[in-house]
C-alpha atoms as a PDB file:
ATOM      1  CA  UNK A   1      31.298  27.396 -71.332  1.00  0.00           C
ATOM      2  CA  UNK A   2      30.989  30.581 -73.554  1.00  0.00           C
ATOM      3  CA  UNK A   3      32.833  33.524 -72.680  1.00  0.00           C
ATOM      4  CA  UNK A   4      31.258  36.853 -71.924  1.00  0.00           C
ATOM      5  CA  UNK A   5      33.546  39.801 -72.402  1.00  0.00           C
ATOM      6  CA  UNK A   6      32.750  43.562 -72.438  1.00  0.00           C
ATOM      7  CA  UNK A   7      33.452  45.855 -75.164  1.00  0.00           C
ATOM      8  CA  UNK A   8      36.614  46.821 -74.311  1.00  0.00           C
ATOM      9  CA  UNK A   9      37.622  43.061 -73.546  1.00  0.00           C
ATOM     10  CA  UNK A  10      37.075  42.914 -70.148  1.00  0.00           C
ATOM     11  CA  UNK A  11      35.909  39.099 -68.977  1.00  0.00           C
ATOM     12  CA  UNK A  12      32.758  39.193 -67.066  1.00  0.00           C
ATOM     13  CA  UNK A  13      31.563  35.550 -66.954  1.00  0.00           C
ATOM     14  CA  UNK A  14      30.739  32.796 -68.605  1.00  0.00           C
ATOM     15  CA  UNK A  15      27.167  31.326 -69.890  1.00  0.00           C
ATOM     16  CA  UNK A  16      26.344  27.511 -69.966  1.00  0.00           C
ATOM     17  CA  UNK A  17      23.859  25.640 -71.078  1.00  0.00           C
ATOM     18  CA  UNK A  18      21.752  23.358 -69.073  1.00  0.00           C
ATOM     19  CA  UNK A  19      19.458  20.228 -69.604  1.00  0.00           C
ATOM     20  CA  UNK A  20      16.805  22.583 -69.914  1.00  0.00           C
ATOM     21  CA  UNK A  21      17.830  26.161 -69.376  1.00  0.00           C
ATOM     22  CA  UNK A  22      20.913  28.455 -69.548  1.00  0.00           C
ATOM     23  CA  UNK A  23      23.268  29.617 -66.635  1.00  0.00           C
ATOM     24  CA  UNK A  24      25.012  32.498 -66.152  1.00  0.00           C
ATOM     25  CA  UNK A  25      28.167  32.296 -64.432  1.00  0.00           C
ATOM     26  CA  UNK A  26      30.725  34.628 -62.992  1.00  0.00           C
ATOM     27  CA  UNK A  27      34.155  34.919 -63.802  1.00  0.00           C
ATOM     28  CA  UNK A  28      34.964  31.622 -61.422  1.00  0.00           C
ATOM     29  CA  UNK A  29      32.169  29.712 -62.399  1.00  0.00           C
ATOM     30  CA  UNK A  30      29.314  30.541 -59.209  1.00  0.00           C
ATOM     31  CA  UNK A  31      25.580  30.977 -60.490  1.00  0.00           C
ATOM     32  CA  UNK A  32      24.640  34.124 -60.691  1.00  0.00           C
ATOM     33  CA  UNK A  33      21.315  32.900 -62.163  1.00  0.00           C
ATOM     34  CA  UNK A  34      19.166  30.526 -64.667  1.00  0.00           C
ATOM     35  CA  UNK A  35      17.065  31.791 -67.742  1.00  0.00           C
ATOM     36  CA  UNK A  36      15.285  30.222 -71.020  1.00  0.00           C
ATOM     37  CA  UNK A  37      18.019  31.660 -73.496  1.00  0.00           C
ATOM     38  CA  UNK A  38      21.487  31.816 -74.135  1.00  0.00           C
ATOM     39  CA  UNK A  39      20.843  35.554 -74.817  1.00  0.00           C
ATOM     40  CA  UNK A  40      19.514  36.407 -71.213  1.00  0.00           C
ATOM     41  CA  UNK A  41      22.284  34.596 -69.819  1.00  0.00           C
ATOM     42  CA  UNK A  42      24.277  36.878 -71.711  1.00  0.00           C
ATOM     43  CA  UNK A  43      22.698  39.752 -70.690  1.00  0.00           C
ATOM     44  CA  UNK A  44      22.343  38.454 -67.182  1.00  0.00           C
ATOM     45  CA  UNK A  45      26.408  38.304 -67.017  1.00  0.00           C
ATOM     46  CA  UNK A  46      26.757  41.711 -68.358  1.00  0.00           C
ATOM     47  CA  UNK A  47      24.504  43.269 -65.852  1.00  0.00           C
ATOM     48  CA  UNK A  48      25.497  41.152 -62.763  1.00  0.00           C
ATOM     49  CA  UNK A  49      29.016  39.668 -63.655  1.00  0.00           C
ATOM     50  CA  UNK A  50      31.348  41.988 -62.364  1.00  0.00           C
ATOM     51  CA  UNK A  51      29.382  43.547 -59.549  1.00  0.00           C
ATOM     52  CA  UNK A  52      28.459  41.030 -57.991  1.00  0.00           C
ATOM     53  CA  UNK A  53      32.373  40.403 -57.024  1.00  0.00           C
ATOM     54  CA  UNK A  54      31.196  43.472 -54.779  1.00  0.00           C
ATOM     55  CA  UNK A  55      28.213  41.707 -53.003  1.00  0.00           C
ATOM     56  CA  UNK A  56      28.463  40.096 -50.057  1.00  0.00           C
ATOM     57  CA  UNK A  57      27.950  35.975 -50.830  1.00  0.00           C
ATOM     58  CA  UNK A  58      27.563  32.984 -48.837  1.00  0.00           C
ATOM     59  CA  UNK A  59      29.542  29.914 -48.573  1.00  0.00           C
ATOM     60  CA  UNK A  60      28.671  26.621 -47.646  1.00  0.00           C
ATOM     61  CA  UNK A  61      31.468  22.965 -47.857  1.00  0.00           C
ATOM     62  CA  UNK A  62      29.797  19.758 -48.976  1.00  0.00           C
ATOM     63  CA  UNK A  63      30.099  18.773 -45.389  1.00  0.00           C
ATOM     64  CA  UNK A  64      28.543  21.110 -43.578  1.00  0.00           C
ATOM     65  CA  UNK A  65      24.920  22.341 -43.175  1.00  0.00           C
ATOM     66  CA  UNK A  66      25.508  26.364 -42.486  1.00  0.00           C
ATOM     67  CA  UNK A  67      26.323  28.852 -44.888  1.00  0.00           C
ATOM     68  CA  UNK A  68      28.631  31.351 -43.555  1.00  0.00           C
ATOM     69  CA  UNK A  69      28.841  35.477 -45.715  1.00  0.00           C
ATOM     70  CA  UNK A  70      32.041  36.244 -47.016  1.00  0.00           C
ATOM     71  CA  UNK A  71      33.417  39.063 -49.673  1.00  0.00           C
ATOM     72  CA  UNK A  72      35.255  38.182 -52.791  1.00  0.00           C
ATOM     73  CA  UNK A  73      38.857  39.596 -52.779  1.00  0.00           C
ATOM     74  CA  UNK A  74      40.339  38.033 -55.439  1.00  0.00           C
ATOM     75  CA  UNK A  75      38.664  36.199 -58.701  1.00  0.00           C
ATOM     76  CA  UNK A  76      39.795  34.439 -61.660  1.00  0.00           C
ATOM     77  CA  UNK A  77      38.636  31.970 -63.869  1.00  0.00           C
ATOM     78  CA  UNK A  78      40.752  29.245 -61.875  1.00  0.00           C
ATOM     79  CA  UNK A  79      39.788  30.786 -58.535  1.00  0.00           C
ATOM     80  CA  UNK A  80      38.350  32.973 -55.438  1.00  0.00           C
ATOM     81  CA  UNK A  81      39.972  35.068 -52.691  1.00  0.00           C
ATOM     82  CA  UNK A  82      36.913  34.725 -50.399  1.00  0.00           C
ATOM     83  CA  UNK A  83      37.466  36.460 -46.617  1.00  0.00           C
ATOM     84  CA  UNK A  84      35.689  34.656 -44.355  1.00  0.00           C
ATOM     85  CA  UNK A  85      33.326  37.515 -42.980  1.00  0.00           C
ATOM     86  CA  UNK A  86      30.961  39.881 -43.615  1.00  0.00           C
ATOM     87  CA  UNK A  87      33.863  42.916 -44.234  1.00  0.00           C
ATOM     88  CA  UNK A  88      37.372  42.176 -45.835  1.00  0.00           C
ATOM     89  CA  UNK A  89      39.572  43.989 -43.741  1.00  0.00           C
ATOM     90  CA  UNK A  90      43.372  43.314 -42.610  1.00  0.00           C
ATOM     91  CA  UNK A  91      43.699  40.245 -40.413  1.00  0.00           C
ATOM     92  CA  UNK A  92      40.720  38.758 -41.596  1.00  0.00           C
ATOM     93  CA  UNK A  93      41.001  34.861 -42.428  1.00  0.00           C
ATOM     94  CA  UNK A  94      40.609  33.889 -46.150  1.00  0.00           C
ATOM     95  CA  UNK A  95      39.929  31.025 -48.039  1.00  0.00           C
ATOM     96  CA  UNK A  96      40.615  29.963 -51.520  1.00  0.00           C
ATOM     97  CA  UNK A  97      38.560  28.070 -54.030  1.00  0.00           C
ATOM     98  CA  UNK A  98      39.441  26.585 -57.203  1.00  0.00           C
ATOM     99  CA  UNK A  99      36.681  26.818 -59.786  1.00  0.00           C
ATOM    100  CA  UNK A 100      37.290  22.665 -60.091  1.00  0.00           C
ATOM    101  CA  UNK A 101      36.547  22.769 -56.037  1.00  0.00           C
ATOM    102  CA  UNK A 102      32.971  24.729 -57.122  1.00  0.00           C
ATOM    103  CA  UNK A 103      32.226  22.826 -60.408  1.00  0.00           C
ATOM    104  CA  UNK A 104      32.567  19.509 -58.155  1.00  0.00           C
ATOM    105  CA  UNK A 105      30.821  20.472 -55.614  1.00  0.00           C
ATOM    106  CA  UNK A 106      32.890  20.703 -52.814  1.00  0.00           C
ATOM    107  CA  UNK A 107      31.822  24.264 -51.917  1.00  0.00           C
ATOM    108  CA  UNK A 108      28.798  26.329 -53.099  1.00  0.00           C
ATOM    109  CA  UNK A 109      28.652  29.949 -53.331  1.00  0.00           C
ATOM    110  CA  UNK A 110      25.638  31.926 -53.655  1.00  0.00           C
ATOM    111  CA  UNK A 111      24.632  35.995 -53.765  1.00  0.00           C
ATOM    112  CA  UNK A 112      23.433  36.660 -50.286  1.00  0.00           C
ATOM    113  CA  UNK A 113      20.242  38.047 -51.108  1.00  0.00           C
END
């Protein structure tokens, strides 16, 4: 995975390259979206990368068939604060996924569009 920093240093994703295209990641490894160059993934993760940690997303486990909307509270590159819920307010119940959890499938994340 190749970084993707802003100017002033600031990490906002990563970009990957596929069998036959390029991914752009955020900062804990979810798809943000698939393009023909290593450049428009770039671009992709400098336009999306960071706000999408303010979008509403969806979450689904391997095991089950719904996808639920959560909000990111917390990301890293080794994890996500998700709360499980449309709004992250007090007393809501988080989860936490490790970008291994993501990269193996165990959970997928996704942009609620």
């Amino acid at each position: 995975m190749i970084e993707v920093r802003r100017e002033d240093g600031e990490l906002c994703g990563f970009v990957l390259q596929r069998a036959d295209d390029w991914a752009a990641l955020t900062v804990f490894g979810a798809d943000l979206g698939r393009v023909s160059s290593e450049q428009d993934a770039h671009t992709l993760v400098l336009r999306m990368g960071l706000a999408s940690l303010a979008e509403r997303w969806e979450l689904r486990a391997r095991c089950e068939d719904e996808w639920r909307t959560v909000c990111i509270q917390e990301a890293t590159p080794r994890r996500v604060r998700l709360a499980l819920g449309y709004y992250s307010l007090p007393g809501v119940p988080t989860r936490e996924i490790s970008a291994d959890e993501l990269r193996a499938g165990e959970f997928e994340l996704r942009l609620r569009r």
